[in-house]
PDB file of N, CA and C in Angstrom:
ATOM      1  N   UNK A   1     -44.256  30.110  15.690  1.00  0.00           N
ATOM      2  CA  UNK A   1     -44.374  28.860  14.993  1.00  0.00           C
ATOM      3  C   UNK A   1     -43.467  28.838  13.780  1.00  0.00           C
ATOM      4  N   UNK A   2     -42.982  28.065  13.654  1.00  0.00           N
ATOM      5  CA  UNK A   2     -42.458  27.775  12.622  1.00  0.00           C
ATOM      6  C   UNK A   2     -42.956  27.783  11.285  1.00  0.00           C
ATOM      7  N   UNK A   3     -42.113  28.073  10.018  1.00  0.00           N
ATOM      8  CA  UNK A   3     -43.212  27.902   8.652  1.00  0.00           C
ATOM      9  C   UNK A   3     -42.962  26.502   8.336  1.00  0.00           C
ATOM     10  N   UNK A   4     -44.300  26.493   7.058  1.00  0.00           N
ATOM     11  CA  UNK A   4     -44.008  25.496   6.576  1.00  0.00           C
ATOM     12  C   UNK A   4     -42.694  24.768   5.433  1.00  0.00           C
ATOM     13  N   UNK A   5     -41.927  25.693   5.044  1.00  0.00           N
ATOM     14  CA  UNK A   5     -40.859  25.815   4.580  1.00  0.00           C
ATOM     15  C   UNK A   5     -39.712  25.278   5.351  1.00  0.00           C
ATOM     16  N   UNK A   6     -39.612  25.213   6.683  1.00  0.00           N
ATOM     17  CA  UNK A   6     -38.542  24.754   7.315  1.00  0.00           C
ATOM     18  C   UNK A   6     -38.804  23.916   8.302  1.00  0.00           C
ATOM     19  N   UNK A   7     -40.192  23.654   8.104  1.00  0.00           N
ATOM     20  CA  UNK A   7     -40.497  22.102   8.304  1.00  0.00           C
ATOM     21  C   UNK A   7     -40.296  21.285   6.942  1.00  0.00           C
ATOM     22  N   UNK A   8     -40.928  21.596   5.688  1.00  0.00           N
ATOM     23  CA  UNK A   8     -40.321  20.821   5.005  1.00  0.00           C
ATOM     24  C   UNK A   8     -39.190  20.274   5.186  1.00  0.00           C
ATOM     25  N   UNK A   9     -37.792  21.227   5.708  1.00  0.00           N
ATOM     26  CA  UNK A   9     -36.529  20.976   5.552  1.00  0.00           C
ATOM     27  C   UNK A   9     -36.211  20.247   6.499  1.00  0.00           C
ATOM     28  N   UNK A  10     -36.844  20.556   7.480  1.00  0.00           N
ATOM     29  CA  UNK A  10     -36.383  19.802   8.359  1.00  0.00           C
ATOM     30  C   UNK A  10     -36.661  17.940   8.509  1.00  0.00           C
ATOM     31  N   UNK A  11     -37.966  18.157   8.186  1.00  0.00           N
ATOM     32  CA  UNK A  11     -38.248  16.571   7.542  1.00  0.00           C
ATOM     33  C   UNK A  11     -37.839  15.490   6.354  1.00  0.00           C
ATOM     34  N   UNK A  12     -37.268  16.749   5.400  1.00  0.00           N
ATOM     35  CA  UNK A  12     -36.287  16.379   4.223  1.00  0.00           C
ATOM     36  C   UNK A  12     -35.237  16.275   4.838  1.00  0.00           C
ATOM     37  N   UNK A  13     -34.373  16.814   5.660  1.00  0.00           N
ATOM     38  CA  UNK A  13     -32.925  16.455   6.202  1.00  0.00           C
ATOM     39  C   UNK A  13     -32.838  15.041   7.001  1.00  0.00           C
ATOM     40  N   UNK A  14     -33.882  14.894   7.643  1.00  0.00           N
ATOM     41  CA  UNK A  14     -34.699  13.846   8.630  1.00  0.00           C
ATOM     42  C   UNK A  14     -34.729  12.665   7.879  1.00  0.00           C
ATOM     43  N   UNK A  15     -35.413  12.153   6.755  1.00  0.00           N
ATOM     44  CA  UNK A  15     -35.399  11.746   5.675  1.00  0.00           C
ATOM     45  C   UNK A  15     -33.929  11.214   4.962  1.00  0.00           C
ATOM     46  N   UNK A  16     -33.648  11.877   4.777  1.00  0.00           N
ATOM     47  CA  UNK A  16     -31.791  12.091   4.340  1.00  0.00           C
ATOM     48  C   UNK A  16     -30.681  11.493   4.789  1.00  0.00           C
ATOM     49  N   UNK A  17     -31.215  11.712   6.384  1.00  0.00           N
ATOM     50  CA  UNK A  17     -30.171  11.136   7.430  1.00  0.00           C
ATOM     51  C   UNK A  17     -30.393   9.390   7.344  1.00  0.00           C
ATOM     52  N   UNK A  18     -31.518   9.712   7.780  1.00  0.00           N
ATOM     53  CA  UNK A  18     -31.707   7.700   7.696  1.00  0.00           C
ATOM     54  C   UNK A  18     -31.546   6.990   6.411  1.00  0.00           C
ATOM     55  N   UNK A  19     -31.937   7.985   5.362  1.00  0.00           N
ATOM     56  CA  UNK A  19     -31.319   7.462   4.131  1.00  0.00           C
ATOM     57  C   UNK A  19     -29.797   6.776   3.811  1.00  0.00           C
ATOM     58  N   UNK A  20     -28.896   7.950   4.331  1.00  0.00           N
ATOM     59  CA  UNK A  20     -27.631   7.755   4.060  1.00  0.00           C
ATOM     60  C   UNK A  20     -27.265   6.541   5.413  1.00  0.00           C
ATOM     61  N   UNK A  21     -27.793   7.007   6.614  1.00  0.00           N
ATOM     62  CA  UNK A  21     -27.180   5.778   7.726  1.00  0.00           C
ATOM     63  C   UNK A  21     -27.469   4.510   7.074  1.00  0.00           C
ATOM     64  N   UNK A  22     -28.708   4.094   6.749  1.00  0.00           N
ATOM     65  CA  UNK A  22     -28.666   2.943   5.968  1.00  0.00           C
ATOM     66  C   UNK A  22     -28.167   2.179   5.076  1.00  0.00           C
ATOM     67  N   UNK A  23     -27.989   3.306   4.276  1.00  0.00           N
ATOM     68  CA  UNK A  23     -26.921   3.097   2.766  1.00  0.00           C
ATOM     69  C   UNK A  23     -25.213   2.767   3.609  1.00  0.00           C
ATOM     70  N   UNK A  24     -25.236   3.740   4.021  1.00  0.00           N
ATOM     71  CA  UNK A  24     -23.578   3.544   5.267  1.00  0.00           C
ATOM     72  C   UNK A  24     -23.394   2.146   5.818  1.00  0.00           C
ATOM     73  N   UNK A  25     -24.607   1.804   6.570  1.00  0.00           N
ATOM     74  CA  UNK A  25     -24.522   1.078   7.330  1.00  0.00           C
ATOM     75  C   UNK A  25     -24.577  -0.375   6.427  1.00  0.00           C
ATOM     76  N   UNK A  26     -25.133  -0.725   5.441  1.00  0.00           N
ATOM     77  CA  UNK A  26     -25.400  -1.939   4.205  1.00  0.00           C
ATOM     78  C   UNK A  26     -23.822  -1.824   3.905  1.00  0.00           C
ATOM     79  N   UNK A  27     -23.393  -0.680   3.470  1.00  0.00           N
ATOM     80  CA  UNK A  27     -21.312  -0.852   3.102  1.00  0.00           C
ATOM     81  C   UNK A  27     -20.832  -1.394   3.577  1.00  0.00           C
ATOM     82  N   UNK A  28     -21.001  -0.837   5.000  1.00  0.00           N
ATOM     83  CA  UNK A  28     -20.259  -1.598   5.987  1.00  0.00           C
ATOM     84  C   UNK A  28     -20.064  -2.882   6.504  1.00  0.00           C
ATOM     85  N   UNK A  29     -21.533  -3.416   6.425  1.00  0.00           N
ATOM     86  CA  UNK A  29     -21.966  -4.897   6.759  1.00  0.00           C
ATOM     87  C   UNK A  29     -21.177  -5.335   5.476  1.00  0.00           C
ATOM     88  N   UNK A  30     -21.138  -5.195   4.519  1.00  0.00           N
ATOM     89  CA  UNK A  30     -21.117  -5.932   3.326  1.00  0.00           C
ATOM     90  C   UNK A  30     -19.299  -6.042   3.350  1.00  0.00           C
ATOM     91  N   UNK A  31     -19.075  -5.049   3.399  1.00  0.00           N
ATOM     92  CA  UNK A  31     -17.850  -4.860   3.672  1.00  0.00           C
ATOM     93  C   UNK A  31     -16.759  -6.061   4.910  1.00  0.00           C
ATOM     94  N   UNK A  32     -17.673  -6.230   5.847  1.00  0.00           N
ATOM     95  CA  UNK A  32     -17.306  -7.017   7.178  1.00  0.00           C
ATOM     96  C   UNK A  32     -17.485  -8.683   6.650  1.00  0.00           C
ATOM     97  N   UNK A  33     -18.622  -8.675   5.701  1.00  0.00           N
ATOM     98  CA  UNK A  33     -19.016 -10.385   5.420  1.00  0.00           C
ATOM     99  C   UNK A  33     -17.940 -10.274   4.445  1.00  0.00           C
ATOM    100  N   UNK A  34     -17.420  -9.202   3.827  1.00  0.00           N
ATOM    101  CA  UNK A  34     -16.092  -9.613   2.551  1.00  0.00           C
ATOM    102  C   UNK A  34     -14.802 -10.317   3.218  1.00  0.00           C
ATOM    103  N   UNK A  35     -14.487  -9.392   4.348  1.00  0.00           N
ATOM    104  CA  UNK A  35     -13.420  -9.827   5.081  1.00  0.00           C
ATOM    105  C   UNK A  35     -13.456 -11.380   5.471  1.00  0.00           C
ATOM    106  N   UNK A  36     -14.462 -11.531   6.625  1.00  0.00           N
ATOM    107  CA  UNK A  36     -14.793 -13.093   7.487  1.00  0.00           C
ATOM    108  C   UNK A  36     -14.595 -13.889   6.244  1.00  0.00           C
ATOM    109  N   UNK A  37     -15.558 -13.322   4.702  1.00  0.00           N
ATOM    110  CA  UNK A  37     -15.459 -14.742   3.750  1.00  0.00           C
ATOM    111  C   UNK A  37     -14.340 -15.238   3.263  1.00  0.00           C
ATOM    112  N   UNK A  38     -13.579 -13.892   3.293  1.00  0.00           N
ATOM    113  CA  UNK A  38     -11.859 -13.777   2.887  1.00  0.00           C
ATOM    114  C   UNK A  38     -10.607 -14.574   4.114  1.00  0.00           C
ATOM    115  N   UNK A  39     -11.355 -14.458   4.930  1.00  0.00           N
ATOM    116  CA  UNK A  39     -10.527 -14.974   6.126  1.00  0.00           C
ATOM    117  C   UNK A  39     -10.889 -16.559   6.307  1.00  0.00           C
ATOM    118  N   UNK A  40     -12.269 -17.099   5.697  1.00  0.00           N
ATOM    119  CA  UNK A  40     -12.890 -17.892   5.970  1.00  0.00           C
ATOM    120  C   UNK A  40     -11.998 -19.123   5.355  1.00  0.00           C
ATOM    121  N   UNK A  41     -11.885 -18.550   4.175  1.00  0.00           N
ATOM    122  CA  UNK A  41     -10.939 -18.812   2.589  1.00  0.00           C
ATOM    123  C   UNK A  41      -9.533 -19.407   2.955  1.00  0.00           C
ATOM    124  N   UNK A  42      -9.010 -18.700   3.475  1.00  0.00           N
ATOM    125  CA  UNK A  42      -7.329 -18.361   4.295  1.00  0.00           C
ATOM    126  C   UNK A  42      -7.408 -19.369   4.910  1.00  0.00           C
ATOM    127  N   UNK A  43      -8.220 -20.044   6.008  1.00  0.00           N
ATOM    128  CA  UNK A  43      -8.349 -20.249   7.080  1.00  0.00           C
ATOM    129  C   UNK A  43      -8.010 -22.119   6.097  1.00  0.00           C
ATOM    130  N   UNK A  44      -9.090 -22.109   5.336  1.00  0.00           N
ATOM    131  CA  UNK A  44      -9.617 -23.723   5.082  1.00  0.00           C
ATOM    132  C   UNK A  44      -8.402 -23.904   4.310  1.00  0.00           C
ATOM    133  N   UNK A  45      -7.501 -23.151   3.360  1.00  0.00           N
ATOM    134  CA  UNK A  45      -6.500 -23.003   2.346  1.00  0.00           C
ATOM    135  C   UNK A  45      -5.787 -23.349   3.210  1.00  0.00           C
ATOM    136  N   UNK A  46      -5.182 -22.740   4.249  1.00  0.00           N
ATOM    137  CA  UNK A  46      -4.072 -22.997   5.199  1.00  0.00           C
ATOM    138  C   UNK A  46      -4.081 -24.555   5.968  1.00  0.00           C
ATOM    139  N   UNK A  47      -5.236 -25.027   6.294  1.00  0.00           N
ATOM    140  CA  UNK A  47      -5.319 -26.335   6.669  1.00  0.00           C
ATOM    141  C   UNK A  47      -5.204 -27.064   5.548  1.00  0.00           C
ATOM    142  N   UNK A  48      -5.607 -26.730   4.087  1.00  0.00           N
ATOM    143  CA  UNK A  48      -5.822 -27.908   3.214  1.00  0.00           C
ATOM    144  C   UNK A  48      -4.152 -28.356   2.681  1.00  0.00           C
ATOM    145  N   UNK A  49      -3.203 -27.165   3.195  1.00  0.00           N
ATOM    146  CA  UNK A  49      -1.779 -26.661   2.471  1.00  0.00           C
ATOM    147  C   UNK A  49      -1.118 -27.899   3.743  1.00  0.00           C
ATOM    148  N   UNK A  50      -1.710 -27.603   5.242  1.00  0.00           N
ATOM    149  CA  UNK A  50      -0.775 -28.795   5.901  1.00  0.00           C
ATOM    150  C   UNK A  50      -1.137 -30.597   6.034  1.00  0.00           C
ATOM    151  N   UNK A  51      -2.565 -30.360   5.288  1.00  0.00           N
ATOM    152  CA  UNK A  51      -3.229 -31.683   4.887  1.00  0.00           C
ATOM    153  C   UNK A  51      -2.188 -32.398   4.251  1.00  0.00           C
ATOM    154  N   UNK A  52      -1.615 -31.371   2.743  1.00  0.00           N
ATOM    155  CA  UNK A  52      -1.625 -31.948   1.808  1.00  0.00           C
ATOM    156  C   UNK A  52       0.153 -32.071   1.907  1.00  0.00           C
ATOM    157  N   UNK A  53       1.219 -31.421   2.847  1.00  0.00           N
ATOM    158  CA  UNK A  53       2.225 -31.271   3.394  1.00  0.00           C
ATOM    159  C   UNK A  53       2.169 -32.770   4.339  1.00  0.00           C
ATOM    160  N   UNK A  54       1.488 -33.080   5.002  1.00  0.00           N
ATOM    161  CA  UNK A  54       1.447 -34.307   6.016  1.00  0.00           C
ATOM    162  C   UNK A  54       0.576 -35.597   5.357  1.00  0.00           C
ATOM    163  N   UNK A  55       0.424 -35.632   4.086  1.00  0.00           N
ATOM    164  CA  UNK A  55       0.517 -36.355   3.116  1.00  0.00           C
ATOM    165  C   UNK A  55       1.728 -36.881   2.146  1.00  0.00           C
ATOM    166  N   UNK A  56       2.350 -36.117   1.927  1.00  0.00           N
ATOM    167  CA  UNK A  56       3.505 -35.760   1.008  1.00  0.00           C
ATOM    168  C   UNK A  56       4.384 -36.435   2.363  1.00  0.00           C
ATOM    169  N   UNK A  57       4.624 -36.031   3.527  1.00  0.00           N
ATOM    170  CA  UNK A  57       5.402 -36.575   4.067  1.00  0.00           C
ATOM    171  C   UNK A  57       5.219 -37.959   4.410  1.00  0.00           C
ATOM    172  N   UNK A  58       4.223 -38.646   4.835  1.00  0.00           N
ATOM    173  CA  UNK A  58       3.728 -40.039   4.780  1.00  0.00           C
ATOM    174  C   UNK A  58       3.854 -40.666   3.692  1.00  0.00           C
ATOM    175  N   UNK A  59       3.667 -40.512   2.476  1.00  0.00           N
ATOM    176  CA  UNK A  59       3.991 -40.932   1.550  1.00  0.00           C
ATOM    177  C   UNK A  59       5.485 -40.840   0.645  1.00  0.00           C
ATOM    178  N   UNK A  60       5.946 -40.220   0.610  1.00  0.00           N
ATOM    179  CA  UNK A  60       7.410 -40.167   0.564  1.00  0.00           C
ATOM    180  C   UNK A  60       8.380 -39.175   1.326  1.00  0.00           C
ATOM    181  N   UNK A  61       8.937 -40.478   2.112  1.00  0.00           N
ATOM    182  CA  UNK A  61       9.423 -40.205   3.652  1.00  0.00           C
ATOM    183  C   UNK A  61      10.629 -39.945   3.017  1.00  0.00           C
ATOM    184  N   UNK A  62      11.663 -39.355   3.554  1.00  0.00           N
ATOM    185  CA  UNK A  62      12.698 -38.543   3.387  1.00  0.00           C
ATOM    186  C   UNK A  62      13.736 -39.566   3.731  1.00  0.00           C
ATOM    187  N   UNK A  63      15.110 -39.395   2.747  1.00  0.00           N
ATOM    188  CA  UNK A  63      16.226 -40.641   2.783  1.00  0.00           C
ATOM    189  C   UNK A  63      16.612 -40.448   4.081  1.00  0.00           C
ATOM    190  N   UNK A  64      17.486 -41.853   4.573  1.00  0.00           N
ATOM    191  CA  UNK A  64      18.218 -41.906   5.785  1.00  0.00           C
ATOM    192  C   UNK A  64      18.832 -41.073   5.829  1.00  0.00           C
ATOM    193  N   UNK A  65      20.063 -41.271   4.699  1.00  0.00           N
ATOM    194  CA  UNK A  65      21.018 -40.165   4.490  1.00  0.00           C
ATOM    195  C   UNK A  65      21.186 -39.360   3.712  1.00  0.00           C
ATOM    196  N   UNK A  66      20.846 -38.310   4.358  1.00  0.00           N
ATOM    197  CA  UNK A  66      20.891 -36.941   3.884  1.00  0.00           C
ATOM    198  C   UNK A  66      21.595 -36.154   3.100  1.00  0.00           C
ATOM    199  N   UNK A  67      23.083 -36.466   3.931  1.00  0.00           N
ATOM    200  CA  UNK A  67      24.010 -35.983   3.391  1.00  0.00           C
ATOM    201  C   UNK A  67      24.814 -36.438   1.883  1.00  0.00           C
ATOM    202  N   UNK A  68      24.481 -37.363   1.824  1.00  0.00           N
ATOM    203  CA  UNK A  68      25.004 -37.947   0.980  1.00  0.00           C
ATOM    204  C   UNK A  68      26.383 -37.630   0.468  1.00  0.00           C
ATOM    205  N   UNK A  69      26.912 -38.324   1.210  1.00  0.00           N
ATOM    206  CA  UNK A  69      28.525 -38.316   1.035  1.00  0.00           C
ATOM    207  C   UNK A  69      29.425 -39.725   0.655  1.00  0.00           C
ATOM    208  N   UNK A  70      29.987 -39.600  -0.381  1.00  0.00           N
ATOM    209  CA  UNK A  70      30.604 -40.588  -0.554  1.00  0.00           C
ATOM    210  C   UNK A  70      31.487 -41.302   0.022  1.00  0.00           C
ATOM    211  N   UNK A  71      31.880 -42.037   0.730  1.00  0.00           N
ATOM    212  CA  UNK A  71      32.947 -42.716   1.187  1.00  0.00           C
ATOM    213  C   UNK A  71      33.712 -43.574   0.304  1.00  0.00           C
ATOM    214  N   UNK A  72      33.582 -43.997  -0.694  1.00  0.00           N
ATOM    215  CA  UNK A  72      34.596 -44.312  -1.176  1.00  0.00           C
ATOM    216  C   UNK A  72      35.842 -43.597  -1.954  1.00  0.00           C
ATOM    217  N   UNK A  73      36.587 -44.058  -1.414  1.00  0.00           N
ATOM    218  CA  UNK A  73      37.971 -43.330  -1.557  1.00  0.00           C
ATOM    219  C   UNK A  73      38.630 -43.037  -3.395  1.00  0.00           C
ATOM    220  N   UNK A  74      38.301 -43.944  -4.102  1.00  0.00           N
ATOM    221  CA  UNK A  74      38.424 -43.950  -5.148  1.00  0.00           C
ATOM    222  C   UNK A  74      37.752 -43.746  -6.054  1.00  0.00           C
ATOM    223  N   UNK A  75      36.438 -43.383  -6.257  1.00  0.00           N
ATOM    224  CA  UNK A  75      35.434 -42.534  -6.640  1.00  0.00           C
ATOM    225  C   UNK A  75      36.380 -41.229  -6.816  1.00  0.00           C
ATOM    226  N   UNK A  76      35.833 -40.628  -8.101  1.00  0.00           N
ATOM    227  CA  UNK A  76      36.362 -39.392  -8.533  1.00  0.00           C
ATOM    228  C   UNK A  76      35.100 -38.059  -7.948  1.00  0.00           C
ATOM    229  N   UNK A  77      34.189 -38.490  -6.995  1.00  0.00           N
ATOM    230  CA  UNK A  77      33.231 -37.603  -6.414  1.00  0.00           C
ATOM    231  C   UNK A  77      33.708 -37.909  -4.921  1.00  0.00           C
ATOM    232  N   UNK A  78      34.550 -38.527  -4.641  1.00  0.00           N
ATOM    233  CA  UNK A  78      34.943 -38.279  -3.100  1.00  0.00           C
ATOM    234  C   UNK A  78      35.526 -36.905  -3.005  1.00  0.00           C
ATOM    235  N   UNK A  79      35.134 -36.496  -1.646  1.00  0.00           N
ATOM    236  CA  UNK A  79      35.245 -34.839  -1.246  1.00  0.00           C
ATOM    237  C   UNK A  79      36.070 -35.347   0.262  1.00  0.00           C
ATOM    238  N   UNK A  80      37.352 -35.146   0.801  1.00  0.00           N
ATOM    239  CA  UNK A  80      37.979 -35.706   2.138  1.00  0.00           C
ATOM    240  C   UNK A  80      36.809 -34.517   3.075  1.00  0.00           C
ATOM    241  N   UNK A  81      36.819 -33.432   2.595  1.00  0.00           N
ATOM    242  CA  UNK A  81      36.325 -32.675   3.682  1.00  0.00           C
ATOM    243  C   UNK A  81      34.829 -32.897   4.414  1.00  0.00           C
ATOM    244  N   UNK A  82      33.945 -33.305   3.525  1.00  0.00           N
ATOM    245  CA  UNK A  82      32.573 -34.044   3.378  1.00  0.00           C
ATOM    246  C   UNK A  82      32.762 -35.225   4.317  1.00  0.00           C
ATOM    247  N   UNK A  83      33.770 -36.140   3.767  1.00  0.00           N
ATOM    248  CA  UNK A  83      33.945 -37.273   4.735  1.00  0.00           C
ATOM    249  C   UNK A  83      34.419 -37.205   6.009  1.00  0.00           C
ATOM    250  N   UNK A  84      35.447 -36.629   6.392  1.00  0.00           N
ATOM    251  CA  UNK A  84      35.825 -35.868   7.790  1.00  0.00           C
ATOM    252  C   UNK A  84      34.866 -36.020   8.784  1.00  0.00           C
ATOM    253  N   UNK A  85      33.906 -34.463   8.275  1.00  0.00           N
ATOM    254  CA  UNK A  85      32.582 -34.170   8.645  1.00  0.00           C
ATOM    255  C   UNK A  85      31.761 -34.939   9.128  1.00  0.00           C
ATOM    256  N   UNK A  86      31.165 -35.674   8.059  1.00  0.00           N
ATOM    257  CA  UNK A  86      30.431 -36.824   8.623  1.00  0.00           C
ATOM    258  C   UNK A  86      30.652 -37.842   9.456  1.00  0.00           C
ATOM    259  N   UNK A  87      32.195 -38.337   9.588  1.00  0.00           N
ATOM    260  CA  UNK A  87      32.616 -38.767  10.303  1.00  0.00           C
ATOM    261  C   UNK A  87      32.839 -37.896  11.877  1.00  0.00           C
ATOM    262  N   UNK A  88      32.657 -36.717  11.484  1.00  0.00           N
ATOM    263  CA  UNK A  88      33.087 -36.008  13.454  1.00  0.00           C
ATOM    264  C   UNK A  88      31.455 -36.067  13.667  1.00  0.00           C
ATOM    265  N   UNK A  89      30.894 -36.158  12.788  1.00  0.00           N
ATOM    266  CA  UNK A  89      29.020 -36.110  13.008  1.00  0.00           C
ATOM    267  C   UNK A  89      28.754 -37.597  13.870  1.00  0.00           C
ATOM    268  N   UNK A  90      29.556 -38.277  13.471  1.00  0.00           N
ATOM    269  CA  UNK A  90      29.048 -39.878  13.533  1.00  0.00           C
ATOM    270  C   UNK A  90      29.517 -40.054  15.328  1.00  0.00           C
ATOM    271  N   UNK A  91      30.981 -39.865  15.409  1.00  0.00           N
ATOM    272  CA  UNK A  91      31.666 -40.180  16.328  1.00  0.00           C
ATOM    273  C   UNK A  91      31.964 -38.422  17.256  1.00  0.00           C
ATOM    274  N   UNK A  92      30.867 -38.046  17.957  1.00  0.00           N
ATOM    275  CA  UNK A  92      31.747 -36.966  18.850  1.00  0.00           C
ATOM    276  C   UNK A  92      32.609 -37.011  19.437  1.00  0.00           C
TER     277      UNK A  92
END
């Protein structure tokens, strides 16, 4: 038979174990709801970012022309090479 000495221990180790699995196991959970809430976060941020992107675009819609190139010839901001361009853009 065993003594009573290493039954104590053995029921103290016994004790111990489920102690710590529990404690382990609460980290972990806690740990997992940090992530999902963190992801949860990401998730609504990222939709509210193309909400507010497809707003911005409905509301101020982007010029015809883009390029903005001058065509007039006598303007001291005419660029020939700019105009060219736009012109081989216009007419392939």
């Amino acid at each position: 038979m065993a003594s009573t000495g290493v039954n104590v221990l053995r029921w103290s180790a016994l004790a111990g174990g489920l102690f710590y699995g529990f404690s382990h196991q609460r980290a972990i959970t806690a740990t997992q709801k940090a992530e999902h809430s963190k992801h949860e976060y990401e998730k609504k941020q990222k939709v509210i970012e193309q909400a507010k992107a497809e707003y911005a675009k409905l509301k101020n819609p982007a010029p015809a022309s883009a390029d903005n190139v001058v065509t007039d010839v006598n303007s001291p901001q005419f660029d020939l090479e700019k105009f060219l361009v736009k012109v081989a853009k216009e007419n392939p």
